[in-house]
C-alpha atoms as a PDB file:
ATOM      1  CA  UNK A   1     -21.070  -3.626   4.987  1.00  0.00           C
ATOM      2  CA  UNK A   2     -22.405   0.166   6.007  1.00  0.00           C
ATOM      3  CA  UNK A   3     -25.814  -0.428   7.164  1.00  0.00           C
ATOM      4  CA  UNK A   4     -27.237   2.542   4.864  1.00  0.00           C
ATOM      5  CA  UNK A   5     -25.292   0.503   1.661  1.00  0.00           C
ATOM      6  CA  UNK A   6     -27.014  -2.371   2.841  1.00  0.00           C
ATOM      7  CA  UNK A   7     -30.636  -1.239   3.547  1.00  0.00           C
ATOM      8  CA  UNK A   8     -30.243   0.559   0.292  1.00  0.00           C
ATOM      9  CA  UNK A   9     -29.422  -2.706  -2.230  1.00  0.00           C
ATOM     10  CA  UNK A  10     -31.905  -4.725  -0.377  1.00  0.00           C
ATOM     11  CA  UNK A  11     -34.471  -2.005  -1.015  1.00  0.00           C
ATOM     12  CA  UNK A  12     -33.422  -1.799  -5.030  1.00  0.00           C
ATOM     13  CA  UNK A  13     -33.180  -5.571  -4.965  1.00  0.00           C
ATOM     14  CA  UNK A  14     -29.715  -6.240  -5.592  1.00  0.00           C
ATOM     15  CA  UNK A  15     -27.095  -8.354  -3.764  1.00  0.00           C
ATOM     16  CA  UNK A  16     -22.907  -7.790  -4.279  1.00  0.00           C
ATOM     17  CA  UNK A  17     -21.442  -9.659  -7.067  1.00  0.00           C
ATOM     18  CA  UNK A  18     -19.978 -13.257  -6.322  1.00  0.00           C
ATOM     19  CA  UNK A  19     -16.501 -13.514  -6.459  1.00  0.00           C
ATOM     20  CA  UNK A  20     -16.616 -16.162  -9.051  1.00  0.00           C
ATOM     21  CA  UNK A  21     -18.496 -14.138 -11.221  1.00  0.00           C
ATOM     22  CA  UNK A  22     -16.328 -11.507 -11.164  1.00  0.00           C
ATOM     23  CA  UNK A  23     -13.593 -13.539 -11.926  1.00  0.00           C
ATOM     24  CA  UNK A  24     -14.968 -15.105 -14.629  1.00  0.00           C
ATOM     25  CA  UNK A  25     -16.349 -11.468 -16.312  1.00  0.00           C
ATOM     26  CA  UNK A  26     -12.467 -10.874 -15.715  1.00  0.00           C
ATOM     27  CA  UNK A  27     -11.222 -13.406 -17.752  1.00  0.00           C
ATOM     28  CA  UNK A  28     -13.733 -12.281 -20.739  1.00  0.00           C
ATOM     29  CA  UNK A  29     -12.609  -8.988 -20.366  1.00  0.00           C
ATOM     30  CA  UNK A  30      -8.895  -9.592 -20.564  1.00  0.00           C
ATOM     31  CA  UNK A  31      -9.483 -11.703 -23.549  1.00  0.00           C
ATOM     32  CA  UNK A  32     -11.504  -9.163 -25.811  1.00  0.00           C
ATOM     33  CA  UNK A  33      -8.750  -6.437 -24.716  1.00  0.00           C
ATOM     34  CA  UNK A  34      -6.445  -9.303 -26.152  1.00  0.00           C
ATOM     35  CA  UNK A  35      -7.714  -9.503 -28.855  1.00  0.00           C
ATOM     36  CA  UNK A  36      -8.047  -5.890 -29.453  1.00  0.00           C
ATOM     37  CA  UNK A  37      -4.748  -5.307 -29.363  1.00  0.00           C
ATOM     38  CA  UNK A  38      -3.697  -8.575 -31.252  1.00  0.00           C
ATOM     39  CA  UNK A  39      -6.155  -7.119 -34.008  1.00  0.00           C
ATOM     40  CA  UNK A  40      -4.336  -2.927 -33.697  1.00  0.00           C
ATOM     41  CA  UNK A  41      -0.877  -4.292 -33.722  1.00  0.00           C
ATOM     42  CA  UNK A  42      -0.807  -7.120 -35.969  1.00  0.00           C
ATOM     43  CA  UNK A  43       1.780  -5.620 -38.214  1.00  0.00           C
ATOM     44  CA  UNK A  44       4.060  -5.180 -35.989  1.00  0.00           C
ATOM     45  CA  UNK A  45       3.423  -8.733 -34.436  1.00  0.00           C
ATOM     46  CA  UNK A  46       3.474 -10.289 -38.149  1.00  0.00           C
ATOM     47  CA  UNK A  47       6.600  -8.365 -38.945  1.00  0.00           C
ATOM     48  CA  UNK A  48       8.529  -9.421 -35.653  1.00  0.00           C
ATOM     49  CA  UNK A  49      10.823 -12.860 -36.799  1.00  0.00           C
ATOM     50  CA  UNK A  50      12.212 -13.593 -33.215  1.00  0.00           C
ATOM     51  CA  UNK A  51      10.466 -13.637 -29.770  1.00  0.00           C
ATOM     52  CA  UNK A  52      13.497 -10.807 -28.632  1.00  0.00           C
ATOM     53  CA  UNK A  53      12.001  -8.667 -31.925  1.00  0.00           C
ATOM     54  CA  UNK A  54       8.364  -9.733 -30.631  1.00  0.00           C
ATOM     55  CA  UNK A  55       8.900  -8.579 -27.195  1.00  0.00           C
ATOM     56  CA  UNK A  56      10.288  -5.451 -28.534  1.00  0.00           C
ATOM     57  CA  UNK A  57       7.835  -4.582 -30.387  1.00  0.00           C
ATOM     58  CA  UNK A  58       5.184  -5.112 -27.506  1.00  0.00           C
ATOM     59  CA  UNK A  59       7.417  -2.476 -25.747  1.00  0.00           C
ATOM     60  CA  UNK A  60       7.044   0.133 -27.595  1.00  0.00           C
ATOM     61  CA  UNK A  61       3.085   0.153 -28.023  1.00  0.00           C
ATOM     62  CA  UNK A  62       2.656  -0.713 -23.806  1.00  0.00           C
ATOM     63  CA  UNK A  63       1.432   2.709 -23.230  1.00  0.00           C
ATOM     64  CA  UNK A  64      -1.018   2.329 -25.970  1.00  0.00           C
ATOM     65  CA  UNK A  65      -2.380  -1.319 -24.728  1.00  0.00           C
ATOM     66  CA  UNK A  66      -2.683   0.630 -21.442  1.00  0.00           C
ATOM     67  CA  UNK A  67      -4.555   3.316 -22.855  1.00  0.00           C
ATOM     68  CA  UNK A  68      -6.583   0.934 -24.961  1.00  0.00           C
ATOM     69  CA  UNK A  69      -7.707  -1.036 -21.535  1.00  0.00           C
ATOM     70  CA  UNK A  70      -8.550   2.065 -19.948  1.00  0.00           C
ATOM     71  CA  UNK A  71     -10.051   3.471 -22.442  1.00  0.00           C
ATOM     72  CA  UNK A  72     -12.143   0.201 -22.669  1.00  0.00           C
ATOM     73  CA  UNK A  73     -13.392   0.135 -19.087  1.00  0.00           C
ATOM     74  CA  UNK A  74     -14.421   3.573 -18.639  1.00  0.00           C
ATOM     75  CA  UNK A  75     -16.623   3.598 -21.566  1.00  0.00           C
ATOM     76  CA  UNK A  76     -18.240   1.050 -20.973  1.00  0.00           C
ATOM     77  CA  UNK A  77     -18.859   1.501 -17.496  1.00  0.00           C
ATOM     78  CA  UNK A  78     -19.960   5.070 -17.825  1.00  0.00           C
ATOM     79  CA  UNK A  79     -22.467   3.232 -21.106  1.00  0.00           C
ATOM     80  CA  UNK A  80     -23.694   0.415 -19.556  1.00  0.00           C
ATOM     81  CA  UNK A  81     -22.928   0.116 -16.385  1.00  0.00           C
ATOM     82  CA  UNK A  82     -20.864  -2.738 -17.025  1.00  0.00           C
ATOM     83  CA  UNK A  83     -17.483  -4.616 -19.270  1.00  0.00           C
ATOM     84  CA  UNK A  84     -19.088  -6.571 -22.135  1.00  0.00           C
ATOM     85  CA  UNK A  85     -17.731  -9.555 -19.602  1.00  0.00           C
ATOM     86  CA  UNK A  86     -19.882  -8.120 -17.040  1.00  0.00           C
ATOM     87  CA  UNK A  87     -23.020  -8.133 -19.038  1.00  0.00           C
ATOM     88  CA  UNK A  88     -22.052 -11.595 -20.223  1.00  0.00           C
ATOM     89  CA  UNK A  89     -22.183 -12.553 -16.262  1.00  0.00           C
ATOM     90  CA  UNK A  90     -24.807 -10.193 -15.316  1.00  0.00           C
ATOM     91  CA  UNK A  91     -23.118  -7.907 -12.897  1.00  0.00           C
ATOM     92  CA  UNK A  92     -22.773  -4.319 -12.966  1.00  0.00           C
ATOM     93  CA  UNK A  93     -21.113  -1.346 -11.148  1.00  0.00           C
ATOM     94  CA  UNK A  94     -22.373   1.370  -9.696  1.00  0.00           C
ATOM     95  CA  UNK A  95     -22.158   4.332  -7.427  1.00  0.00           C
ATOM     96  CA  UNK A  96     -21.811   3.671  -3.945  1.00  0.00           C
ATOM     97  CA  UNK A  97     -23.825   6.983  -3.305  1.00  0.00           C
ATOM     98  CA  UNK A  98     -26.988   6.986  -5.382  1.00  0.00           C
ATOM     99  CA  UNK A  99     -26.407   3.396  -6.560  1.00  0.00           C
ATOM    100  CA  UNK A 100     -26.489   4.405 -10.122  1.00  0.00           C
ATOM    101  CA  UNK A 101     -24.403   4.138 -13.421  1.00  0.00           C
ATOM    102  CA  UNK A 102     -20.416   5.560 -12.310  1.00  0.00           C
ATOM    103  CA  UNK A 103     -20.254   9.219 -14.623  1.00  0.00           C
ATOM    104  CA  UNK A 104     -17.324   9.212 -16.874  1.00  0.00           C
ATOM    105  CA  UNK A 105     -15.021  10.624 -14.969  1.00  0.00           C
ATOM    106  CA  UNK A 106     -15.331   8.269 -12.129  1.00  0.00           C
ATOM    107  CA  UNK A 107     -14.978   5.532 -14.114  1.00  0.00           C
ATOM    108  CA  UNK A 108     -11.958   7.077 -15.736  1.00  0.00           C
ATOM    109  CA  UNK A 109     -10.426   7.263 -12.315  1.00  0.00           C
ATOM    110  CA  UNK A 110     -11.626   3.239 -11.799  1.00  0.00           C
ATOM    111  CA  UNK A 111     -10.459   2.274 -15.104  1.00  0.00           C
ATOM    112  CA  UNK A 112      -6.560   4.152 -14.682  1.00  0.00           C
ATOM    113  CA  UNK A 113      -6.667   2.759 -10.911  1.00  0.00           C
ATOM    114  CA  UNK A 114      -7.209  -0.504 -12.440  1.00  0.00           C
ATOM    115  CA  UNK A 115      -4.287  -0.479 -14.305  1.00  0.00           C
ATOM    116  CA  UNK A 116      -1.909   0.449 -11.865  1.00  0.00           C
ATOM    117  CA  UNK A 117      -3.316  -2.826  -9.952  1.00  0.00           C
ATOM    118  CA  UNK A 118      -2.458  -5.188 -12.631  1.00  0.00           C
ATOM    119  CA  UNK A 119       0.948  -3.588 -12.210  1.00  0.00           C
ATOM    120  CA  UNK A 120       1.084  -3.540  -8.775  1.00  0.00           C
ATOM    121  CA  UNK A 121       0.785  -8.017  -8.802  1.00  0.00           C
ATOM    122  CA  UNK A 122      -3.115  -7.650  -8.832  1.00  0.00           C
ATOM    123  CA  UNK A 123      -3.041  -6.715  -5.095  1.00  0.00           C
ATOM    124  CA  UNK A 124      -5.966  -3.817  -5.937  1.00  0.00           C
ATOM    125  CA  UNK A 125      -8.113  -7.150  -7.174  1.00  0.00           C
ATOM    126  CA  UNK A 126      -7.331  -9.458  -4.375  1.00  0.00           C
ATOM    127  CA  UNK A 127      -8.042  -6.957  -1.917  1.00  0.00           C
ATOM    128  CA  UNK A 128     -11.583  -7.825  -2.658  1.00  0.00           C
ATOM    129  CA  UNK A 129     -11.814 -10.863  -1.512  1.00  0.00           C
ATOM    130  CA  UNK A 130     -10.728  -9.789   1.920  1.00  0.00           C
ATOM    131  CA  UNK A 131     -13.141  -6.261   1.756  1.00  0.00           C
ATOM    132  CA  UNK A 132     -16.422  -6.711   3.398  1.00  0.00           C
ATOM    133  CA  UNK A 133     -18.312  -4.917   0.170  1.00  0.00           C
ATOM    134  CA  UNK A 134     -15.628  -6.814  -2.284  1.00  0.00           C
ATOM    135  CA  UNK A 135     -14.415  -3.803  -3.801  1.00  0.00           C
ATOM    136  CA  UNK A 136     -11.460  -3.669  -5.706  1.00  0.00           C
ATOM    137  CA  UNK A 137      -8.772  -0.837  -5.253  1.00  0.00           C
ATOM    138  CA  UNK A 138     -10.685   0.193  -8.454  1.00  0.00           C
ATOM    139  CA  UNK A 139     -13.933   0.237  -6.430  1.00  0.00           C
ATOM    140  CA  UNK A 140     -12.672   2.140  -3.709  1.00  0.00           C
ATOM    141  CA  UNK A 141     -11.496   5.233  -5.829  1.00  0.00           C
ATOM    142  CA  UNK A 142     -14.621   5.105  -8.097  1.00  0.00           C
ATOM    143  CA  UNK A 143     -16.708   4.804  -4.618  1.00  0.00           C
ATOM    144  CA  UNK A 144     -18.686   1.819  -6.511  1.00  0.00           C
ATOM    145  CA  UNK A 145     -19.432  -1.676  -5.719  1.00  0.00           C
ATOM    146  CA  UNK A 146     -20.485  -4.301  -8.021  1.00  0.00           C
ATOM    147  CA  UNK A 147     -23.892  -5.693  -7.936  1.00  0.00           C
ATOM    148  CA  UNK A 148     -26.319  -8.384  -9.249  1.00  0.00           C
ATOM    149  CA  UNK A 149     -29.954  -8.061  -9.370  1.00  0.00           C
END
């Protein structure tokens, strides 16, 4: 880790985010966006009578489950600082810089660049666990880390 990062979190009192917690705020997160979507496209769910018609239907609103994930992760990270599954675990991103709450439009970029991870295999996710500050792909183009007090 940069030693100016470093001296700077110890100074604020905050340490990086375990990697279990992170995965487990994951998980919480991917199930609410679940949901979500389960809730905004139940009619066309309902309406499906085969898996093929299921799948189908799926395809044609992917652009607006991607949306609807973006969407979800950059408000609430410009909000609060944190996914409702990162306030569940106590964790929270922020700026790399000033160590403060990401502004929207970094979080925008953090949210999309998320997305293009879970496309890319999750690569952008397990590059954390080999990153000395355990960002993400998303991390490194929002310049933010994740933190617990």
């Amino acid at each position: 880790m940069d030693e100016r990062l470093e001296r700077d979190l110890v100074r604020e009192g905050l340490s990086l985010a375990p990697m279990p917690k992170r995965v487990k705020a994951f998980i919480v997160d991917e199930l609410i966006i679940s949901l979500l979507v389960f809730v905004a496209f139940w009619d066309r769910i309902a309406s499906a009578s085969t898996v093929t018609q299921s799948l189908e239907s799926l395809n044609e609103v992917v652009m607006w489950i991607v949306a609807l994930k973006i969407a979800y992760h950059a408000i609430f990270v410009t909000l609060y600082g944190a996914t409702l599954g990162k306030l569940w675990q106590k964790i929270y991103v922020i700026t790399i810089d000033d160590l403060g709450k990401p502004p929207f439009m970094a979080a925008l970029a953090r949210g999309s660049m998320r997305a293009i991870s879970e496309w890319l295999f999750y690569l952008g996710f397990i590059w954390a666990w080999i990153n000395p500050n355990r960002q993400t792909w998303q991390d490194k183009i929002g310049r933010t880390i994740v933190v617990q007090p």
